[in-house]
Protein backbone atom coordinates (compact mmCIF):
# COMPACT_ATOMS: atom_id res chain seq x y z
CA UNK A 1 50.23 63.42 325.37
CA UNK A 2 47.82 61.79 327.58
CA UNK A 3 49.62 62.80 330.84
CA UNK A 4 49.07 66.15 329.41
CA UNK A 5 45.29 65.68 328.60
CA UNK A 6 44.97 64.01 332.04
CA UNK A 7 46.47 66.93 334.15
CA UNK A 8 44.62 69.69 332.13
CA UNK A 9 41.52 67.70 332.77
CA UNK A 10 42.23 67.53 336.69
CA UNK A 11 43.40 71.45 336.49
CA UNK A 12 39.82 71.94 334.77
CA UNK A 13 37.64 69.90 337.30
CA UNK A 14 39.91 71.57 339.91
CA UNK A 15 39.20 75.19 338.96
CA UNK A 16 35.67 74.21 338.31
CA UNK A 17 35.04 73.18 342.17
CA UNK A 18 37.10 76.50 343.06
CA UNK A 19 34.57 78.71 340.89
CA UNK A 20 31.56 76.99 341.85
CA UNK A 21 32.46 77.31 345.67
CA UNK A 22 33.02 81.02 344.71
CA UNK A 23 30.93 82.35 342.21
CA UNK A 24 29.13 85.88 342.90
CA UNK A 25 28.73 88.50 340.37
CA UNK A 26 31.10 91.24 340.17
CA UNK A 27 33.65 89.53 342.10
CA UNK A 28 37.08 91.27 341.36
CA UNK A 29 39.66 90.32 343.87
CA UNK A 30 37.08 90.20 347.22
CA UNK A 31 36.20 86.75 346.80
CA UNK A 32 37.80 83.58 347.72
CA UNK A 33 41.10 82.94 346.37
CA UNK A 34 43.22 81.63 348.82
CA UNK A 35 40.72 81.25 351.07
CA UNK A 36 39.96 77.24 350.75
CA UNK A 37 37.51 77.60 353.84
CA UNK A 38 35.85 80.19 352.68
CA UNK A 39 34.88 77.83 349.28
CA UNK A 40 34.01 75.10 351.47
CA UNK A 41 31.60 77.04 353.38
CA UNK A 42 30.52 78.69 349.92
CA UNK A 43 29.99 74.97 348.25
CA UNK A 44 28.55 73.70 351.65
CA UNK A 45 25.86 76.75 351.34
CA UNK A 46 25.24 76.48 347.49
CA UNK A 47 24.71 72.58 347.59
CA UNK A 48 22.21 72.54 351.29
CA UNK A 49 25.57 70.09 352.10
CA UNK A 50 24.12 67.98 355.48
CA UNK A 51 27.36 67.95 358.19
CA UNK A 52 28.86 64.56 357.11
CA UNK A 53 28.95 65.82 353.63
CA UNK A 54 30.26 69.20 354.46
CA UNK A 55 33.13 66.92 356.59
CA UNK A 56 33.65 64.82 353.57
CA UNK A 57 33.98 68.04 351.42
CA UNK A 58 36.39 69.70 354.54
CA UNK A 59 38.49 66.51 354.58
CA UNK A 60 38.98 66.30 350.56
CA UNK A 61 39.98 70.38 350.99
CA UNK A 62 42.90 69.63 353.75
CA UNK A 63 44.37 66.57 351.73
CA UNK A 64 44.87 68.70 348.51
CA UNK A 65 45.74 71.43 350.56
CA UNK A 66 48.59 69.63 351.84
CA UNK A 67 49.18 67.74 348.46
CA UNK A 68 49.37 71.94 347.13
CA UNK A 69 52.15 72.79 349.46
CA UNK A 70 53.77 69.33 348.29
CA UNK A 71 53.91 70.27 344.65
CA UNK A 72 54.95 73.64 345.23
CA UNK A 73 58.32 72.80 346.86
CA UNK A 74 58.73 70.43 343.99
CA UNK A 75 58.15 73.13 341.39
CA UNK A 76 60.69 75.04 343.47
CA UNK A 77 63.31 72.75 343.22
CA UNK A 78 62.96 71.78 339.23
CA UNK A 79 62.76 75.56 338.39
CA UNK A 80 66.41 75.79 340.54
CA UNK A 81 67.73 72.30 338.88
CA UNK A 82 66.96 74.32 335.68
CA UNK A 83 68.62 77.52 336.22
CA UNK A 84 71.67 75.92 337.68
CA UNK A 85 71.77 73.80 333.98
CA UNK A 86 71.68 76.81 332.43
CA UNK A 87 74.98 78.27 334.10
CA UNK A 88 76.63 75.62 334.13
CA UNK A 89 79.23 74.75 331.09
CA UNK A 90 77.43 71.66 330.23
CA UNK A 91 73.81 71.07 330.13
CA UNK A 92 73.01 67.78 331.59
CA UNK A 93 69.87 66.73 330.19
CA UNK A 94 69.55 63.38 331.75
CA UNK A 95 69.14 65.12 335.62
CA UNK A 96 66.57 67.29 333.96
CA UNK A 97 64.77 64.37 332.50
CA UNK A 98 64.89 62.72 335.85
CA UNK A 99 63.43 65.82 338.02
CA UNK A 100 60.85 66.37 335.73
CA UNK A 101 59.93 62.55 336.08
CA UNK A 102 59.93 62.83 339.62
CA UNK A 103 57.82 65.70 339.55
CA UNK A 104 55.31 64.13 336.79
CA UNK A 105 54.94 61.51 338.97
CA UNK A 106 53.99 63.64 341.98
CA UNK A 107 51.56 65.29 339.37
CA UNK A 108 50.31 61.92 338.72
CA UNK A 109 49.90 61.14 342.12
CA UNK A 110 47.85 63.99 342.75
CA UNK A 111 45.57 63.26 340.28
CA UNK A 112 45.05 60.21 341.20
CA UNK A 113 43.93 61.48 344.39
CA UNK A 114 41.62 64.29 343.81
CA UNK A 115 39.71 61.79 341.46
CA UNK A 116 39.30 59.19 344.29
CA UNK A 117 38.22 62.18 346.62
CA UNK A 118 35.65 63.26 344.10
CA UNK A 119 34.46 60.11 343.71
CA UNK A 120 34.00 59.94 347.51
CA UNK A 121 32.40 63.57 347.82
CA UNK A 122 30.34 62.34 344.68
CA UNK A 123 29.12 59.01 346.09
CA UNK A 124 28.09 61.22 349.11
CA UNK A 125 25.57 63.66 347.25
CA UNK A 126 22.40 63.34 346.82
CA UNK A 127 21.08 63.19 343.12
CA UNK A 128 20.10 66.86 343.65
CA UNK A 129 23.53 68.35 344.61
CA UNK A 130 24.56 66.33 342.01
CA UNK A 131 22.56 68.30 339.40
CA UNK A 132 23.30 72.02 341.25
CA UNK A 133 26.55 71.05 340.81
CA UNK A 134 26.44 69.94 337.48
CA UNK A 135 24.77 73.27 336.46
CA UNK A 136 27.27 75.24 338.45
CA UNK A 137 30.32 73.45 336.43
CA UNK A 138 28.29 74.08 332.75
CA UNK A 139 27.90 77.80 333.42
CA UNK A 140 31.64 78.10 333.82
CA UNK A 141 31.48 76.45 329.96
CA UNK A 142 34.37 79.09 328.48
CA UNK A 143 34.93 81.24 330.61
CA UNK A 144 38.59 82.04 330.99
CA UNK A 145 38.38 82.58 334.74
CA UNK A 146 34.82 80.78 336.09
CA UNK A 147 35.04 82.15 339.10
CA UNK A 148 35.15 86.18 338.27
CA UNK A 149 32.07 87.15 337.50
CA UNK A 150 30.15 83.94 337.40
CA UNK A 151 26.39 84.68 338.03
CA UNK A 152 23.68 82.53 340.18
């Protein structure tokens, strides 16, 4: 259960950075999903980020970028592991157990990074981003999607 709490809090703080590096009012499918440089440069604007901090902020994008793609092929293969259980004659629930370990533990591992890089991009703000971006992250406060619609 607290794997669980853990990952829905890094998919929170996650979405939150995505909607605050892409809020604008009315936006309906023009903004910036799947654009990851486009956020950056959206963040870099909305926090007056200085160029070290914007490289910081660039840096922390590539790694989870790459960490994405990662997880991806991993979901890939445990939703094929699955399906091939279910036609087969015999379900064998210990390979099932042991994909989905592998893959919590890439989860894990993933977490654990994107806390140590937002404790990095963190450490490098000023106690005024800190605050915009504080505010940014509380407006999103239950919204479904914080990044549709979100006003500035």
């Amino acid at each position: 259960m607290k794997k669980i709490r853990n990952i829905i809090f890094a998919l929170i703080v996650i979405l939150s950075l995505v909607a605050i590096s892409s809020c604008r009012h009315g936006w309906h499918g023009k903004g910036y999903h799947g654009h990851p440089d486009r956020m950056v440069e959206k963040i870099a604007a909305d926090l007056d980020l200085n160029d070290a901090q914007k490289t910081k902020l660039i840096d922390f994008k590539d790694e989870l970028a790459g960490k994405k793609d990662e997880m991806r092929a991993g979901h890939s293969k445990v939703k094929e592991a699955f399906i091939d259980e279910l036609k087969s004659n015999s379900f064998n629930e210990e390979r099932i157990k042991e994909i989905i370990d592998r893959e919590q533990a890439m989860i894990d591992e993933i977490i654990d990074l994107f806390v140590d890089r937002l404790g990095e991009f963190h450490a490098v703000l000023t106690a005024e981003q800190r605050v915009k971006l504080a505010a940014k992250v509380d407006k999103m406060k239950g919204r479904k999607h914080g990044w549709h619609g979100c006003e500035k």
